[in-house]
C-alpha atoms as a PDB file:
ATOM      1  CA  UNK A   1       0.000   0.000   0.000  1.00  0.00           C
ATOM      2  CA  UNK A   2       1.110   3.191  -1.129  1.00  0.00           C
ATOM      3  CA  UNK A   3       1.044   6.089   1.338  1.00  0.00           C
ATOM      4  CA  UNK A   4       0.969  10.016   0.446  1.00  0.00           C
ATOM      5  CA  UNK A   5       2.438  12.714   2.030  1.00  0.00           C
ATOM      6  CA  UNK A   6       0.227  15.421   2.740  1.00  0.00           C
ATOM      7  CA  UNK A   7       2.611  17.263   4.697  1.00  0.00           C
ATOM      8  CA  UNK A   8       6.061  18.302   5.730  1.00  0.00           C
ATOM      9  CA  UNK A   9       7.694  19.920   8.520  1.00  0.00           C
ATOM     10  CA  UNK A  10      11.000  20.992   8.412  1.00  0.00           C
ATOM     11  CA  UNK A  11      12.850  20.520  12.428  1.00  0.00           C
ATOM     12  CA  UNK A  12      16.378  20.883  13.556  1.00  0.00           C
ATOM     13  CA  UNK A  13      19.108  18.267  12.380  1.00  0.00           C
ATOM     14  CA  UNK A  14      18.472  17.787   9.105  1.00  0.00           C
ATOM     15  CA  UNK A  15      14.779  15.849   9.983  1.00  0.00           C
ATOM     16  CA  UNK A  16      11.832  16.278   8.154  1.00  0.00           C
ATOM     17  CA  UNK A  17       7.866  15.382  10.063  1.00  0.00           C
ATOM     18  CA  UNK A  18       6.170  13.706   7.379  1.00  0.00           C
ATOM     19  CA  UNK A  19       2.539  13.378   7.971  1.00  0.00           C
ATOM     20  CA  UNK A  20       0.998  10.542   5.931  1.00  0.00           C
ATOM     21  CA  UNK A  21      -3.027  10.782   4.129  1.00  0.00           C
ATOM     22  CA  UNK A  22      -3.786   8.109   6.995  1.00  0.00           C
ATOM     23  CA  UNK A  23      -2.234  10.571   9.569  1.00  0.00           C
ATOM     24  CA  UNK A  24       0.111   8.964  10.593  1.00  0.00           C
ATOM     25  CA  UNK A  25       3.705  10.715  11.005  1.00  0.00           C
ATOM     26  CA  UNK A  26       7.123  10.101  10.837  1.00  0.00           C
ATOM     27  CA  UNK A  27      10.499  11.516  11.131  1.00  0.00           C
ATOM     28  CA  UNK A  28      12.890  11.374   8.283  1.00  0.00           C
ATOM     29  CA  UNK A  29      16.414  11.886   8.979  1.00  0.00           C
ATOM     30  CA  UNK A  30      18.260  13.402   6.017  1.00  0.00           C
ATOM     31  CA  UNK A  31      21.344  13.457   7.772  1.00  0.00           C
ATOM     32  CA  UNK A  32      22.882   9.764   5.854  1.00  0.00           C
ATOM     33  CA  UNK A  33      21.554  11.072   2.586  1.00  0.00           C
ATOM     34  CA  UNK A  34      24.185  14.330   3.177  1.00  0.00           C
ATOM     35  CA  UNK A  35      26.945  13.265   0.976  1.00  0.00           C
ATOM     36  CA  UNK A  36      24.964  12.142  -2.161  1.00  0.00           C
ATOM     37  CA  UNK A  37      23.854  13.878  -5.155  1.00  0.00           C
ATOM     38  CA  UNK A  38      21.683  16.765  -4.831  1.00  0.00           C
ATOM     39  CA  UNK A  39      21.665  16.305  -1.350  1.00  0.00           C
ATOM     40  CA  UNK A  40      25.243  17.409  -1.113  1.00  0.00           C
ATOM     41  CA  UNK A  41      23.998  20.942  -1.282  1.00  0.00           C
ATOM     42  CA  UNK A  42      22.347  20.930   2.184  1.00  0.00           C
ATOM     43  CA  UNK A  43      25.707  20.626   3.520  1.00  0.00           C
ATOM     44  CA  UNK A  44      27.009  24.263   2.330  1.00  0.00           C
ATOM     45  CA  UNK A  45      26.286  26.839   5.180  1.00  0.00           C
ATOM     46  CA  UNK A  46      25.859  29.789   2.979  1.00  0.00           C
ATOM     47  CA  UNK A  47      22.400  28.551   2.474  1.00  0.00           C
ATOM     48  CA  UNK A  48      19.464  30.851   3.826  1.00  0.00           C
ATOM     49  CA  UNK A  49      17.675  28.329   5.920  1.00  0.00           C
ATOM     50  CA  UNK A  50      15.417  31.428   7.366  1.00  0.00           C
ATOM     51  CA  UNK A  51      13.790  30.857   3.700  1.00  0.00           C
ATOM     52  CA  UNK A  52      12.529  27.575   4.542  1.00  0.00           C
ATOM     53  CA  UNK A  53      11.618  27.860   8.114  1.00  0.00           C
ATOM     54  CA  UNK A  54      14.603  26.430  10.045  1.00  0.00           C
END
């Protein structure tokens, strides 16, 4: 069964609170994905994190 997020929260550390359509919620830890790809960019500290609420 798939399961669709309706919503994210953004919280300290790199963690997202994913809320699910059956309300349930979770808390994904970005922190592991740091030093891949795109995520690589999350790293740099010149980034204006006031622009996405952390």
């Amino acid at each position: 069964m798939y399961l669709a997020v309706k919503q994210v929260k953004p919280l300290e550390n790199y963690q997202l609170l994913l809320t699910f359509d059956s309300d349930e919620r979770r808390i994904f830890d970005v922190r592991p994905l740091l030093s891949f790809g795109r995520f690589r960019e999350l790293n740099r500290k010149q980034i204006e994190t006031k622009a996405f609420g952390l």
